[in-house]
C-alpha atoms as a PDB file:
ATOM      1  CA  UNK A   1      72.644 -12.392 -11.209  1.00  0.00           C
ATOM      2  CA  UNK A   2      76.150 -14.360 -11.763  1.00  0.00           C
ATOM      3  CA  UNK A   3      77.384 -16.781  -8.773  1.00  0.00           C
ATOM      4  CA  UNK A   4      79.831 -15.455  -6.766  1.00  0.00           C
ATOM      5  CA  UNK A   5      82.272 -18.524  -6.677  1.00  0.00           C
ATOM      6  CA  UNK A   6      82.470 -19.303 -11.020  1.00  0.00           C
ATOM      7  CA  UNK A   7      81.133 -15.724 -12.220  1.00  0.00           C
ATOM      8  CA  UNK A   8      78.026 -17.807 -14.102  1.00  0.00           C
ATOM      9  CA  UNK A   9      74.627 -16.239 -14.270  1.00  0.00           C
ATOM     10  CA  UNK A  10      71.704 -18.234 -15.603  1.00  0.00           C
ATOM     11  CA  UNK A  11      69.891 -16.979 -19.003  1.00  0.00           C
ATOM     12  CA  UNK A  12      66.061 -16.912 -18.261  1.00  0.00           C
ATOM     13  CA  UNK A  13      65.071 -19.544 -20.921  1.00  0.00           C
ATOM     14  CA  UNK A  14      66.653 -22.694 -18.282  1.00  0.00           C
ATOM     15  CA  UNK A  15      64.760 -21.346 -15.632  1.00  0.00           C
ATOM     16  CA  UNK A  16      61.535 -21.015 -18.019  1.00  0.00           C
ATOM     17  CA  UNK A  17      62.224 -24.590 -19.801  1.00  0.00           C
ATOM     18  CA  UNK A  18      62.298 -25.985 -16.525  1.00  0.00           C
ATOM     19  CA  UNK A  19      59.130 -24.214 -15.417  1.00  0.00           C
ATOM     20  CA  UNK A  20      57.362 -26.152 -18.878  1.00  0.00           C
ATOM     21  CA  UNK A  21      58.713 -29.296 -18.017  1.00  0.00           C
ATOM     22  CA  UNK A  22      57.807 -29.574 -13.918  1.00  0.00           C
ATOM     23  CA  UNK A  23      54.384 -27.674 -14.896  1.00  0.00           C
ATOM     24  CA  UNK A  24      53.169 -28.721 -18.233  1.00  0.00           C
ATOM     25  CA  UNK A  25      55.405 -31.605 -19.197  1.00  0.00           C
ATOM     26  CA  UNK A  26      55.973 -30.071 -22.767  1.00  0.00           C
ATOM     27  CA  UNK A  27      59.919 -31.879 -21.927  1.00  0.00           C
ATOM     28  CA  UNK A  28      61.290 -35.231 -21.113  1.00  0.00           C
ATOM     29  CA  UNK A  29      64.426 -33.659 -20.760  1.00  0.00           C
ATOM     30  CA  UNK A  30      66.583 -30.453 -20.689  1.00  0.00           C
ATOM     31  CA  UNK A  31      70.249 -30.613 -21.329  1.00  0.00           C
ATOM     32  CA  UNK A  32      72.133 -27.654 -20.338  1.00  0.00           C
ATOM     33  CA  UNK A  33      75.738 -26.435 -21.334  1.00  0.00           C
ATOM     34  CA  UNK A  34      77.745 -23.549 -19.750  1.00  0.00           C
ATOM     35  CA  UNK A  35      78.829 -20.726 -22.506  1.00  0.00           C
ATOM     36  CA  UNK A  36      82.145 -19.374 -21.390  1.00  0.00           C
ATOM     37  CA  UNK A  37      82.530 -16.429 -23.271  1.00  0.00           C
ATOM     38  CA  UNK A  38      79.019 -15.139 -22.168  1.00  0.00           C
ATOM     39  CA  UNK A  39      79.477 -16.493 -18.775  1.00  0.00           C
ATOM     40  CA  UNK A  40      75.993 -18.081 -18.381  1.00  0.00           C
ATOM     41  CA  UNK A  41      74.086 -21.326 -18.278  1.00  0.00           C
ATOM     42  CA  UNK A  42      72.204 -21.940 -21.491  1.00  0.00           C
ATOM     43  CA  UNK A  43      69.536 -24.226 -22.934  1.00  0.00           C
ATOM     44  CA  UNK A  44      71.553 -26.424 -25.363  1.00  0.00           C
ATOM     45  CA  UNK A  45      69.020 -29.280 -26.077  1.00  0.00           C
ATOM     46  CA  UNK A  46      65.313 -29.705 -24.892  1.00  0.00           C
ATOM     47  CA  UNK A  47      63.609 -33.476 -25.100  1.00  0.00           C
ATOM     48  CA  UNK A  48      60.416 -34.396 -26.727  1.00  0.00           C
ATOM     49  CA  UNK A  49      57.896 -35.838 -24.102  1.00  0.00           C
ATOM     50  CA  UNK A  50      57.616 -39.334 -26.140  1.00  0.00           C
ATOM     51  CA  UNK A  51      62.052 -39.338 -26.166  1.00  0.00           C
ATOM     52  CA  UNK A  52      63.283 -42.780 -23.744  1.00  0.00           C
ATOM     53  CA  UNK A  53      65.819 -42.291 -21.340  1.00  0.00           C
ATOM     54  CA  UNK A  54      68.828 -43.679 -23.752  1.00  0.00           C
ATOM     55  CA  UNK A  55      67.988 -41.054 -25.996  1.00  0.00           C
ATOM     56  CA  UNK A  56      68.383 -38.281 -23.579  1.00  0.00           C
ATOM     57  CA  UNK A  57      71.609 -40.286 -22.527  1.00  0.00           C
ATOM     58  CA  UNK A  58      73.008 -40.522 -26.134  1.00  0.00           C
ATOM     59  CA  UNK A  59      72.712 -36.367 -26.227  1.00  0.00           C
ATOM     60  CA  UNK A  60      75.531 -35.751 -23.377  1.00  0.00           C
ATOM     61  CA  UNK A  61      78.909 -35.399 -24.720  1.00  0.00           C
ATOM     62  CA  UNK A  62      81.919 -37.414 -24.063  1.00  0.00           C
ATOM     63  CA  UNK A  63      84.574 -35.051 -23.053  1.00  0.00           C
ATOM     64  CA  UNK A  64      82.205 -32.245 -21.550  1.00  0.00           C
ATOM     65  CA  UNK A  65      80.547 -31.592 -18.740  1.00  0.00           C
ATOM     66  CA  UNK A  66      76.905 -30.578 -18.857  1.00  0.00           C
ATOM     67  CA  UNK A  67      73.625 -29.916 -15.942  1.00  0.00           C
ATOM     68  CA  UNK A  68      70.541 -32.260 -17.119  1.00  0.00           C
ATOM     69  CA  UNK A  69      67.254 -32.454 -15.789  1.00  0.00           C
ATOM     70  CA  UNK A  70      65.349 -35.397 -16.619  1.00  0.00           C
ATOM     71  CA  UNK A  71      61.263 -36.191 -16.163  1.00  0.00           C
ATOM     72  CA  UNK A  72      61.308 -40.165 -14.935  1.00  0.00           C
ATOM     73  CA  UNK A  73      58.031 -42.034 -15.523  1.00  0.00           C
ATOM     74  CA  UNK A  74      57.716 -44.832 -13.501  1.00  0.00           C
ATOM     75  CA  UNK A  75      55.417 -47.220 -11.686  1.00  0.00           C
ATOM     76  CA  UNK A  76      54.670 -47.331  -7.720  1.00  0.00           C
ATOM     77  CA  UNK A  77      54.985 -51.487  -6.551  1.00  0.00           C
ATOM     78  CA  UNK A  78      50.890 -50.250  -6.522  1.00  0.00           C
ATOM     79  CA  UNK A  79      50.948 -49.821  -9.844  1.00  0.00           C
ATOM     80  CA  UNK A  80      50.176 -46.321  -9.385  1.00  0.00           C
ATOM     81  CA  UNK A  81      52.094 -43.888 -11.985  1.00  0.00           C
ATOM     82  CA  UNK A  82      54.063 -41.357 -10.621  1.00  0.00           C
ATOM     83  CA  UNK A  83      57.429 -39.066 -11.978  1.00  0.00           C
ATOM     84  CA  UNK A  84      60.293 -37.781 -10.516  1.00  0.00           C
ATOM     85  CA  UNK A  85      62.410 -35.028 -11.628  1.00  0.00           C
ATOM     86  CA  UNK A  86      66.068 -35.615 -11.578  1.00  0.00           C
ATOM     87  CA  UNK A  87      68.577 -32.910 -11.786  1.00  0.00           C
ATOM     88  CA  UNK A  88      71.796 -34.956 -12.975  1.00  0.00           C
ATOM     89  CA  UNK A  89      75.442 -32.976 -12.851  1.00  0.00           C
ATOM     90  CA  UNK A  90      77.447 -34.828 -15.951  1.00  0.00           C
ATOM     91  CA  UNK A  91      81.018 -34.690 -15.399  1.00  0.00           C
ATOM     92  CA  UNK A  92      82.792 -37.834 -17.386  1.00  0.00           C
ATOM     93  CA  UNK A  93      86.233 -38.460 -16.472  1.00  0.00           C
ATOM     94  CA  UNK A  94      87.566 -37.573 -19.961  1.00  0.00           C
ATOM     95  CA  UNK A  95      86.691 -33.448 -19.426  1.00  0.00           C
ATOM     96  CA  UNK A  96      89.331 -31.118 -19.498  1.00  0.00           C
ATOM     97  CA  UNK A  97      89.713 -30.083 -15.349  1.00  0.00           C
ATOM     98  CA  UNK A  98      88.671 -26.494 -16.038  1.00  0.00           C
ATOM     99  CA  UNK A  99      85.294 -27.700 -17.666  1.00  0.00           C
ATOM    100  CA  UNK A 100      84.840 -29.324 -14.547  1.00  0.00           C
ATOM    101  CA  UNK A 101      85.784 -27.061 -12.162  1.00  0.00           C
ATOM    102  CA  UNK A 102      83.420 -24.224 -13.662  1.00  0.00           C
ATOM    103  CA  UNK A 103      80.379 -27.114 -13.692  1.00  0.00           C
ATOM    104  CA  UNK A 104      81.309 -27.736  -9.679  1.00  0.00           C
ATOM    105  CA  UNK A 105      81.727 -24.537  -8.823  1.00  0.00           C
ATOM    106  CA  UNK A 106      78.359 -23.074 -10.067  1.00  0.00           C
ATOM    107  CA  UNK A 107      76.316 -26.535  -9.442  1.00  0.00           C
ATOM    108  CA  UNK A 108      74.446 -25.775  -6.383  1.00  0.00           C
ATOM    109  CA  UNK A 109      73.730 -21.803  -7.481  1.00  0.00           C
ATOM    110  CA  UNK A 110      72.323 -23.297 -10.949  1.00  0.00           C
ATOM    111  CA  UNK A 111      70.530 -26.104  -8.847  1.00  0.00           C
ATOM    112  CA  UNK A 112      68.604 -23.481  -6.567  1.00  0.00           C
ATOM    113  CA  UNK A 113      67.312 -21.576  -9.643  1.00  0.00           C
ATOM    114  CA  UNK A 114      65.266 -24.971 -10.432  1.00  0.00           C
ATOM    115  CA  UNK A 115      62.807 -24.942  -8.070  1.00  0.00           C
ATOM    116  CA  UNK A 116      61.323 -28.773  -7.758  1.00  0.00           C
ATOM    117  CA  UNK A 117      64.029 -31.159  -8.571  1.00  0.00           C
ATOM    118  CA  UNK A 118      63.219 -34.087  -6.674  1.00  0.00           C
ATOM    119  CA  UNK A 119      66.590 -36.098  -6.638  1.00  0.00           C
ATOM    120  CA  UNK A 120      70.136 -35.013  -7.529  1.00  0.00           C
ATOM    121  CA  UNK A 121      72.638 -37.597  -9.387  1.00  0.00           C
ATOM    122  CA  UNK A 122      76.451 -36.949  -9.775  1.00  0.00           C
ATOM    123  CA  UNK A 123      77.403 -38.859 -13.188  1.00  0.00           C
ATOM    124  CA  UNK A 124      81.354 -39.630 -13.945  1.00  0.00           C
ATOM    125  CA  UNK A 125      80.430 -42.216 -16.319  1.00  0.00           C
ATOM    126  CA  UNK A 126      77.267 -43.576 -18.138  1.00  0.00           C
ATOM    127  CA  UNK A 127      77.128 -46.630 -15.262  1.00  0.00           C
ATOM    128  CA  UNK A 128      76.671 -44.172 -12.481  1.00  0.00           C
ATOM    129  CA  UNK A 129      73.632 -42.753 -14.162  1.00  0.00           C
ATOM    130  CA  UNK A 130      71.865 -45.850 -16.093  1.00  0.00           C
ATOM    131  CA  UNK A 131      68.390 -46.351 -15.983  1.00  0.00           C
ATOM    132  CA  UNK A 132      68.942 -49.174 -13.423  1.00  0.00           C
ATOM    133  CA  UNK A 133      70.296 -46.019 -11.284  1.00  0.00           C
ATOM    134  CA  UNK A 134      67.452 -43.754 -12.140  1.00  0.00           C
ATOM    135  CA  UNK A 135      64.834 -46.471 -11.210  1.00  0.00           C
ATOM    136  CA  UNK A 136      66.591 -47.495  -8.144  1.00  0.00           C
ATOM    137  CA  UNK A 137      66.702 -43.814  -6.947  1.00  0.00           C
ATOM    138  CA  UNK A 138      63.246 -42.844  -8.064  1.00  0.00           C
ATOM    139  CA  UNK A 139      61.411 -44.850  -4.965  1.00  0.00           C
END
């Protein structure tokens, strides 16, 4: 079913990807890319569980926006190991302002199809969602 407001529908594999990752953990990391032409949100790259955080980081573009979900692994004060799943909306400064109007516009639609995203980060710029960020959030 495409959004109303951007026209996007969302091909079954991010929805099923997602369901690995929050389920199985078969992902660290799902990066996904809007495809104009077919108006839909696609799986463009899917992280192995033993990738780091910098190299999910190094996989989102420059000049384009992307939607990223992201496994974090971390440690309670308790010591107790726990994970969070963050849903992270890329949208660097250097996009063209279409690209980023079609990401904003069809966020929240895209976001309700994941069903167990734990927190939500808004990324302009690598600093806004370094692993300083993701650990401060995670708690």
């Amino acid at each position: 079913m495409a959004n109303a407001a951007s026209g996007m529908a969302v091909h079954d594999e991010c929805k099923l990807k997602f369901m690995d990752l929050k389920a199985k953990r078969t992902h660290r990391f799902i990066i996904y890319k809007i495809e104009e032409k077919q108006k839909q949100v696609m799986v463009e790259k899917v992280g192995e569980p033993a990738q780091t955080y910098d190299e999910f980081a190094a996989c989102l573009p420059d000049n384009e926006c992307r939607y990223a979900v992201f496994d974090y692994d971390f440690l309670t004060p308790e010591g107790v190991q726990k994970s969070r799943i963050f849903f992270i909306a890329w949208s660097p400064d250097t996009a063209r302002v279409r690209n980023k109007m079609i990401y904003a516009s069809s966020k929240d639609r895209f976001k309700r199809e994941l069903d167990g995203i734990q927190v939500e980060l808004q990324a302009t710029d690598a600093s806004e969602m370094g692993l300083d960020v993701i650990k401060s959030r995670a708690n």
